[in-house]
Protein backbone atom coordinates (compact mmCIF):
# COMPACT_ATOMS: atom_id res chain seq x y z
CA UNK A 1 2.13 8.70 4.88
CA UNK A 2 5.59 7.65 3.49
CA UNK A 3 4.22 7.91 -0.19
CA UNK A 4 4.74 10.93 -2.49
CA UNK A 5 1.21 12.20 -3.65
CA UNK A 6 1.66 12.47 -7.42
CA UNK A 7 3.72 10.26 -8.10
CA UNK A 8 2.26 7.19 -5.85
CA UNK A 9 -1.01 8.16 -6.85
CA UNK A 10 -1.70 7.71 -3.27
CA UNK A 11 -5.13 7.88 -0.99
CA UNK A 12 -7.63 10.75 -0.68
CA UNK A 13 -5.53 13.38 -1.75
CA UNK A 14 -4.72 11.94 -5.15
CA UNK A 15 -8.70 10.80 -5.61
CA UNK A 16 -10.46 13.63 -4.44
CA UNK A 17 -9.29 16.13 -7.46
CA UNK A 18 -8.57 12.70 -9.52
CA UNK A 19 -12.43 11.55 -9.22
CA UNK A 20 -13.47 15.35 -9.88
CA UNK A 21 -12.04 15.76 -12.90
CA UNK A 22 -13.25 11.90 -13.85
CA UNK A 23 -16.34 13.77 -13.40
CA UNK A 24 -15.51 16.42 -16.29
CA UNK A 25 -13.91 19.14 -13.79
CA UNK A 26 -10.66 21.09 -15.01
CA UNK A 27 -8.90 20.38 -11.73
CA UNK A 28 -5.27 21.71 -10.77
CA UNK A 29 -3.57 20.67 -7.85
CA UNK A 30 -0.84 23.07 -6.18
CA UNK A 31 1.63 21.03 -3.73
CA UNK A 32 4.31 22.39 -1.28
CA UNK A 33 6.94 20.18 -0.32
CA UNK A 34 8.55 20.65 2.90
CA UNK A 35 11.58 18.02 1.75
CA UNK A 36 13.47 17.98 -1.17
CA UNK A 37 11.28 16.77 -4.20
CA UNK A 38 12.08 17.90 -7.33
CA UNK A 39 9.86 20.95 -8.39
CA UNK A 40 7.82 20.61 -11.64
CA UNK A 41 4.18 20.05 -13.14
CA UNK A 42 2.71 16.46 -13.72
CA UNK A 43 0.20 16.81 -16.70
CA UNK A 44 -2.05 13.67 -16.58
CA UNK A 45 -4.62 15.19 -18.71
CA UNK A 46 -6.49 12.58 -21.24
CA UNK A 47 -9.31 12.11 -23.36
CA UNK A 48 -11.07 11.47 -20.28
CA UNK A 49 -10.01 14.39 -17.66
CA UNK A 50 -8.18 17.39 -16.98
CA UNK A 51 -5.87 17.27 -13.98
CA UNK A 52 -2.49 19.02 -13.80
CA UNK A 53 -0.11 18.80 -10.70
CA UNK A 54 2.24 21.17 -9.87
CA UNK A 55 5.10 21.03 -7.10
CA UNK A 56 6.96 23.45 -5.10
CA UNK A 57 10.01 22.03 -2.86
CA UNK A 58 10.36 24.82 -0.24
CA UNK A 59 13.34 22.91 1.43
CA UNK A 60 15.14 23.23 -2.05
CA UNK A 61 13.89 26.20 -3.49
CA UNK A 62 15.92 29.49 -2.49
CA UNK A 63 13.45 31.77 -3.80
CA UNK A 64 10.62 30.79 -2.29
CA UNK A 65 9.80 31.37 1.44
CA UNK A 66 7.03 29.82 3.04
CA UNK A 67 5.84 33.43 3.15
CA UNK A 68 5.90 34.27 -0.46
CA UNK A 69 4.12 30.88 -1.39
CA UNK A 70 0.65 32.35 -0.94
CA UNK A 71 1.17 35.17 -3.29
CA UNK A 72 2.99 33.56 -5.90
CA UNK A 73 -0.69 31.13 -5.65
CA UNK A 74 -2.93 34.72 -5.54
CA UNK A 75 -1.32 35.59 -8.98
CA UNK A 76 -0.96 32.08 -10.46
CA UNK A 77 -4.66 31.67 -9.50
CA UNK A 78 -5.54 35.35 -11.00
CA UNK A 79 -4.37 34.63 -14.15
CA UNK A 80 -7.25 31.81 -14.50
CA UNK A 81 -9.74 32.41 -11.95
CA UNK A 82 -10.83 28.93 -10.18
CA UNK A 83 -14.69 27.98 -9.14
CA UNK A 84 -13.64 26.92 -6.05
CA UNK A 85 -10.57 26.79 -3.76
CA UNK A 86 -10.01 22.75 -2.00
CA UNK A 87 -7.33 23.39 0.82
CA UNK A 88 -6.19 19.73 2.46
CA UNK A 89 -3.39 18.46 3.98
CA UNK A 90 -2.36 19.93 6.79
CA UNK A 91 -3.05 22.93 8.87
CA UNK A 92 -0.68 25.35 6.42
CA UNK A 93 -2.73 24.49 3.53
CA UNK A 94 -5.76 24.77 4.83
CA UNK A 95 -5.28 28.02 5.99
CA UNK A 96 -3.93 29.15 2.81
CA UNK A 97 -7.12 28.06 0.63
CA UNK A 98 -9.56 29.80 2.51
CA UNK A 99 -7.07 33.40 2.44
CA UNK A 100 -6.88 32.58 -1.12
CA UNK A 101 -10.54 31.77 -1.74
CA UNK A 102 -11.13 35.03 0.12
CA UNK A 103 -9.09 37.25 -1.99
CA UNK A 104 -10.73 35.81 -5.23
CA UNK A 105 -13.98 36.11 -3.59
CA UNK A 106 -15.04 32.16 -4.44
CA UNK A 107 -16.28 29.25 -2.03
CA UNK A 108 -14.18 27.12 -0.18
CA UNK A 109 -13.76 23.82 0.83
CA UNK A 110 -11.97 22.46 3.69
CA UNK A 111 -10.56 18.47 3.74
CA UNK A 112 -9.73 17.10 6.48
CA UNK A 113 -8.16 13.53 6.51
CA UNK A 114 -7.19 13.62 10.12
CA UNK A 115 -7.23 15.92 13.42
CA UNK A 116 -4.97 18.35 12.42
CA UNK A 117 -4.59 20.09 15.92
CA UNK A 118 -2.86 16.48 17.19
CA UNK A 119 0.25 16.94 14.80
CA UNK A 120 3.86 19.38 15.48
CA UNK A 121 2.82 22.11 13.70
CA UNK A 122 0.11 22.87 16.00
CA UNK A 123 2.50 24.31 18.48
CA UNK A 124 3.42 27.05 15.89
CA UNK A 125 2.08 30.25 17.23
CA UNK A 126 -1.04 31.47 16.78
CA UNK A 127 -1.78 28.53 14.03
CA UNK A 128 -4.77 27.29 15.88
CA UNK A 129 -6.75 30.48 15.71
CA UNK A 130 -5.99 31.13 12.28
CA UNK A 131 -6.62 27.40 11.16
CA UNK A 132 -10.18 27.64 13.39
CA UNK A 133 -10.88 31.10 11.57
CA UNK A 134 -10.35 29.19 8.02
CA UNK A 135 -12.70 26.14 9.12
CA UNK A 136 -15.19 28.84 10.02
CA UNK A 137 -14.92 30.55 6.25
CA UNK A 138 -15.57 27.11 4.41
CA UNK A 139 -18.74 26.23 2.56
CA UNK A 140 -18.20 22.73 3.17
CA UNK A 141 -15.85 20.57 5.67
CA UNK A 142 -15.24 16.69 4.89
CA UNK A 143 -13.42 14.70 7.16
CA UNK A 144 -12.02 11.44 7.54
CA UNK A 145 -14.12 10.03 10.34
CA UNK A 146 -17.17 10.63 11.83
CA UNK A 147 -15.97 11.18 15.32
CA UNK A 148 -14.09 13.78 13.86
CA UNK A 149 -17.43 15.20 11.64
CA UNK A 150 -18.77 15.39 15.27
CA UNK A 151 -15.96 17.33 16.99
CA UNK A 152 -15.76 19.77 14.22
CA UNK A 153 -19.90 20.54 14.19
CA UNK A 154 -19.72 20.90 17.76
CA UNK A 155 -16.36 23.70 16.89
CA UNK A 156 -17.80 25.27 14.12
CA UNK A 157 -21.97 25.63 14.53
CA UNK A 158 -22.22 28.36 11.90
CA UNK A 159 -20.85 25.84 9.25
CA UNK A 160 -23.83 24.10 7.68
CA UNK A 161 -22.44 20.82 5.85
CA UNK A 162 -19.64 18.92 7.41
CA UNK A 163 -19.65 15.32 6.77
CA UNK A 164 -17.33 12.22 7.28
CA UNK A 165 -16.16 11.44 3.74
CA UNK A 166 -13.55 8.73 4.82
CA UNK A 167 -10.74 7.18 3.05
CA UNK A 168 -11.73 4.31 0.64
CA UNK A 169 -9.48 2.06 -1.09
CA UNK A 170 -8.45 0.94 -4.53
CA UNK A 171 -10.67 -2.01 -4.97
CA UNK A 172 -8.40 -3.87 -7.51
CA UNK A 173 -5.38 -3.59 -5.56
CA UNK A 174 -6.89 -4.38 -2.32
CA UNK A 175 -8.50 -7.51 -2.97
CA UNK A 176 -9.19 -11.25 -1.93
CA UNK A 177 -6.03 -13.68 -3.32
CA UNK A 178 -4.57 -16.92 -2.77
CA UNK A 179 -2.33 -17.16 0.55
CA UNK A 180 0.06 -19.33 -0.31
CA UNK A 181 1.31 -17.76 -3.28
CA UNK A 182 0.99 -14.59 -1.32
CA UNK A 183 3.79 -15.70 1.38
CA UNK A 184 5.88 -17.12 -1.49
CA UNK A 185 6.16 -14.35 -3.12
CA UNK A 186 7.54 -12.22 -0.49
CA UNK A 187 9.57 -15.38 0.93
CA UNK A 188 7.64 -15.80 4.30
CA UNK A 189 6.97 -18.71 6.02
CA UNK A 190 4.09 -21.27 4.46
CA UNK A 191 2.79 -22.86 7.61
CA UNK A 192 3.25 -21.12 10.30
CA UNK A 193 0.34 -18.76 11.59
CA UNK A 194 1.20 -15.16 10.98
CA UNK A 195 0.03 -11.70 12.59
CA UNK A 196 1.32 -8.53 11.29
CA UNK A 197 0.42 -4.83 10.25
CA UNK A 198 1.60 -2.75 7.84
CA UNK A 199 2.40 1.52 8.47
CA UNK A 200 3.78 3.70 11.03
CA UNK A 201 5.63 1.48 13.33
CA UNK A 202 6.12 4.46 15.75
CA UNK A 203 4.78 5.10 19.02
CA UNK A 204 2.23 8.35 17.68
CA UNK A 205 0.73 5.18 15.86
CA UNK A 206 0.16 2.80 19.05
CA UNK A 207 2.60 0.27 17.55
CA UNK A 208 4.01 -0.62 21.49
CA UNK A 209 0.64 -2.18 22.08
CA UNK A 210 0.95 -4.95 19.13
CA UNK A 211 5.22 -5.00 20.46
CA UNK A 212 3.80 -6.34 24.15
CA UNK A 213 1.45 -8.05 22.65
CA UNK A 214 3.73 -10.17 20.84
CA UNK A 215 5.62 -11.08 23.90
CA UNK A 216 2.60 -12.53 25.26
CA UNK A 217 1.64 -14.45 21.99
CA UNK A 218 5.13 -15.88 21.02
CA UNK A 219 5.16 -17.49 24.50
CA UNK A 220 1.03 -19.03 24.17
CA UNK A 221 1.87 -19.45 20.18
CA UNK A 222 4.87 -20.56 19.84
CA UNK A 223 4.73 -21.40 16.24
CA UNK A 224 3.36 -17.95 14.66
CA UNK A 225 5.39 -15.27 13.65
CA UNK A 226 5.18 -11.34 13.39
CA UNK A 227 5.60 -9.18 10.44
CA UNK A 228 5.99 -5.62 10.17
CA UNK A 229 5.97 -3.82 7.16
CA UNK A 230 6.65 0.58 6.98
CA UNK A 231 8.72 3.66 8.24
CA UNK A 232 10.56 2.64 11.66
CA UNK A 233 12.17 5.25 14.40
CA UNK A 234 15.13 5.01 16.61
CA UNK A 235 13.38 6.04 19.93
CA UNK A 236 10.74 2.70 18.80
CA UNK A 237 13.02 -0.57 18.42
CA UNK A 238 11.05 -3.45 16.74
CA UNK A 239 11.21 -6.47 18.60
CA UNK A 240 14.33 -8.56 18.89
CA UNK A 241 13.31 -11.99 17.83
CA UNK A 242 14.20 -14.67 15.66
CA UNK A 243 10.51 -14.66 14.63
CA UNK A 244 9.45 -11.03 13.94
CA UNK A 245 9.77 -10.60 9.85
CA UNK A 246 10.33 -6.76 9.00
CA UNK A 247 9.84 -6.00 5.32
CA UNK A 248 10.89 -2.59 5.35
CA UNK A 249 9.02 0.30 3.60
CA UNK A 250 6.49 -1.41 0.35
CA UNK A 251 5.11 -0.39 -2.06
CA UNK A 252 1.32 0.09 -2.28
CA UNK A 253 0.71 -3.06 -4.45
CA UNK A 254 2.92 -5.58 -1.77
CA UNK A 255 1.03 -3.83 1.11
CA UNK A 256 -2.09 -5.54 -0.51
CA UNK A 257 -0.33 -8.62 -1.06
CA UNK A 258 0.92 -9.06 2.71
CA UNK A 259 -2.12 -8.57 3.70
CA UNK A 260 -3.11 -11.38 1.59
CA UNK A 261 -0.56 -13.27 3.01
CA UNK A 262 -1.47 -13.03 6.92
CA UNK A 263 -3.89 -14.61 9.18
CA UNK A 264 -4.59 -11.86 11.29
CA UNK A 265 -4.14 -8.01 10.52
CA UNK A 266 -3.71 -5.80 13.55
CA UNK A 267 -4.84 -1.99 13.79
CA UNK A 268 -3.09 -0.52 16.21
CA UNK A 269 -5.21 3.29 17.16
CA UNK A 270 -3.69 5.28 20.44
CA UNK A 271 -6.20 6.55 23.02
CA UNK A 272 -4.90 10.22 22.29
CA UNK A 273 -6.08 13.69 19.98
CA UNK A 274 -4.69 11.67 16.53
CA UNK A 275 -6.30 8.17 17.41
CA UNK A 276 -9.77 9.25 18.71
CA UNK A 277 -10.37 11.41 15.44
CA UNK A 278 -8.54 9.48 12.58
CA UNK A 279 -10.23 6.85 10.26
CA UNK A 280 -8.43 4.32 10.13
CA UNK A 281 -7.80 3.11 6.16
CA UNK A 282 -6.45 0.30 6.82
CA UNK A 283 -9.37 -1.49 8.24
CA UNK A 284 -11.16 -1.08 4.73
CA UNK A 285 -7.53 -2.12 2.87
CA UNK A 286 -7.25 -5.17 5.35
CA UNK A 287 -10.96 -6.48 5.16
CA UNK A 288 -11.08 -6.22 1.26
CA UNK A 289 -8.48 -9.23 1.33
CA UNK A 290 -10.74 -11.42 3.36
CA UNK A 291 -8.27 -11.23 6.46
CA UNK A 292 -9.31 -11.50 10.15
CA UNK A 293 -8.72 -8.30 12.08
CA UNK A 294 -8.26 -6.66 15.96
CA UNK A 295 -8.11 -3.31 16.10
CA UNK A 296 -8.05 -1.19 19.17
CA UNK A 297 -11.90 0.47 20.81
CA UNK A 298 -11.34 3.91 19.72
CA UNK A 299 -12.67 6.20 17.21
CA UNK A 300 -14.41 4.79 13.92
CA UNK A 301 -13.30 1.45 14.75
CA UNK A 302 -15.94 0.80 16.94
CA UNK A 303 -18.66 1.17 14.91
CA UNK A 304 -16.55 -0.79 11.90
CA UNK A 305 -15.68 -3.50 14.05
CA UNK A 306 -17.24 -6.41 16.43
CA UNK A 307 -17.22 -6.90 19.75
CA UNK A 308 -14.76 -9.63 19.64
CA UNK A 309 -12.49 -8.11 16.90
CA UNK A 310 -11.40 -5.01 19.58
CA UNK A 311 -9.41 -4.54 22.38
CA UNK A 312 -9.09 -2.00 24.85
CA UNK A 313 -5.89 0.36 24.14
CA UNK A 314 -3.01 0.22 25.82
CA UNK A 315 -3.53 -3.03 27.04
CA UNK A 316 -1.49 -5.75 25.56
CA UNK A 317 -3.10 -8.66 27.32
CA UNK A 318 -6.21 -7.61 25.76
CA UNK A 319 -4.89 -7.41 22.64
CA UNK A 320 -3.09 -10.49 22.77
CA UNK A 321 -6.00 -12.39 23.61
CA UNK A 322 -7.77 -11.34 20.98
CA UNK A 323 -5.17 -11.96 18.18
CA UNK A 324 -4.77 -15.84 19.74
CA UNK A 325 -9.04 -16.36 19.73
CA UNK A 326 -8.29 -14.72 15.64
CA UNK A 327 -6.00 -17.33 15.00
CA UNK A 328 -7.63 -20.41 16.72
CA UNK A 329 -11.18 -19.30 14.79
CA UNK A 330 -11.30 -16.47 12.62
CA UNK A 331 -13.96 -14.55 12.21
CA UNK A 332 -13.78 -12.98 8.52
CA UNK A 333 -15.82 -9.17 8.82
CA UNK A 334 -17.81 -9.20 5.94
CA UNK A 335 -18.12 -4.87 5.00
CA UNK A 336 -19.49 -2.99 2.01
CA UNK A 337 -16.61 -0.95 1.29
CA UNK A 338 -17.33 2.16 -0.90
CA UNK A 339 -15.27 3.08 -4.07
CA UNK A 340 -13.54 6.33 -4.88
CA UNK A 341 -16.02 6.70 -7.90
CA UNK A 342 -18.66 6.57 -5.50
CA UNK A 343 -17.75 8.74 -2.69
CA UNK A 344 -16.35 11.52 -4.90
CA UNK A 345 -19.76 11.88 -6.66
CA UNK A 346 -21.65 12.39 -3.61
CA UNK A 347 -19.25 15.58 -2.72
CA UNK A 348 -19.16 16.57 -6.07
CA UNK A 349 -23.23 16.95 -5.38
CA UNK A 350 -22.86 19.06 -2.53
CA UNK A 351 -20.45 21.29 -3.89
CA UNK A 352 -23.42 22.85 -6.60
CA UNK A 353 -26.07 23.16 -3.47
């Protein structure tokens, strides 16, 4: 995600144990770094919760194997017995709760915020079966989508409540502003139409279909522009054009802002095991600020989206029809978007079933 957990205070796996202990929960969140952050613990305890962080850097720590980590948990976590074990992540993690929630002999609960079998570490050996036997332990599975809700009840039968619990957004970040001070504040152009996106801009996340897309538009449009905002990679070039804006990497706060800033916000969701099971979070982030969207017909989009605000993926003509119709007459999606308050409490609720 290109954003440190504890100290961005970033997305689902910041809320989840953030909203709990909002709730009155003595929460404490164990983190394994597979780059070099500093280790440490993060005490944000206050007069109104009780949430502790604590962060293990396993490229920088010589002590630690990836091995050991596990046991140094078992006796951390025997010293002060939890309720439950939440495991979330990645496949590693996830894996780890439920051993750990099995040695202490206490429920477990399995998050998943996208289809973990689609990323690298799938290919390690053997991972699938044990990640599969860990689902099958849990008490409850959330995911991020509903397609993915689906795939995993149709996996695991035996497991009696797995729901989508999707990614919401911070509602007073992500919010309607004024455009033109928007694109004056990060220096882009007043009055000239402009379609962008903000995240991966890597071929895992689709990005070559808004990249042909573009080559269509600039031609039929010749007065918008593109920006791009997030993490780039070599083997994806952006576009070489006088009128493609990159912004580089920004921060969670100028994300909101550019989106304030654009006319149309493009989703960009590959026909592949990520795209067809991930939510994607930046349809609720983009349509909070009032901006017209096109996303691509796959997954959870389909049902958050109309008819005329999709296209079909991997086809740029598509797309770039769709963007142009956007720009010529917007159509502004009004959604109810849930809160983090909100969705937390209804989880919190079926964790005491």
């Amino acid at each position: 995600m290109s954003k440190d957990v504890i100290l961005d205070k970033y997305a689902r796996l910041y809320e989840i144990p953030n909203q709990l202990a909002l709730l009155g929960h003595d929460v404490e969140c164990f983190c394994l770094s597979y780059q070099s952050h500093d280790d440490g613990t993060w005490d944000e305890s206050n007069h109104s919760r009780k949430l502790k962080w604590h962060s293990k850097s396993y490229a920088k720590c010589k002590k630690l194997s990836i091995w050991s980590y596990p046991f140094y948990l078992l006796n951390l976590l025997r010293e002060n017995k939890p309720d439950v074990i939440i495991g979330a992540s990645d496949m590693p993690h996830i894996i780890m709760g439920a051993w750990l929630a099995k040695k202490l002999d206490i429920p477990f609960v399995a998050d998943l915020y996208d289809n973990f079998e689609a990323y690298g570490q799938a290919q390690i050996p053997f991972i699938k079966i044990l990640f599969h036997r860990a689902l099958n332990q849990a008490q409850i599975i959330t995911t991020t989508s509903q397609t993915l809700a689906v795939k995993i009840q149709t996996e695991h039968p035996n497991v009696k409540n797995i729901y989508a619990m999707p990614s919401v957004i911070d509602q007073n970040i992500f919010k309607v502003g004024n455009k033109s001070e928007a694109r004056k504040s990060l220096g882009l152009p007043l009055n000239a139409p402009l379609i962008g996106t903000a995240g991966g801009l890597t071929k895992m996340k689709g990005i070559h279909d808004l990249f042909d897309a573009w080559e269509i538009i600039k031609k039929e449009n010749p007065q918008s522009y593109l920006v791009l905002a997030g993490p780039t990679e070599p083997e994806t070039p952006l576009p070489d054009d006088d009128r493609v804006i990159y912004l580089g990497l920004m921060t969670h706060q100028d994300v909101a802002t550019l989106f304030q800033a654009l006319d149309v916000g493009v989703m960009c969701v590959p026909d592949d095991e990520f795209g067809r099971y991930c939510f994607p979070q930046k349809a609720y982030e983009m349509l909070a600020t009032n901006l017209a969207v096109v996303g691509t017909n796959i997954g959870d989009l389909i049902q958050i989206l109309q008819a005329s605000e999709v296209y079909k993926s991997g086809d740029a003509g598509d797309l770039a029809e769709k963007i142009i119709l956007q720009i010529q007459k917007p159509n502004i999606l009004k959604l109810n978007i849930p809160n983090w308050e909100s969705t937390i409490s209804l989880f919190e609720t079926r964790l005491y079933k």
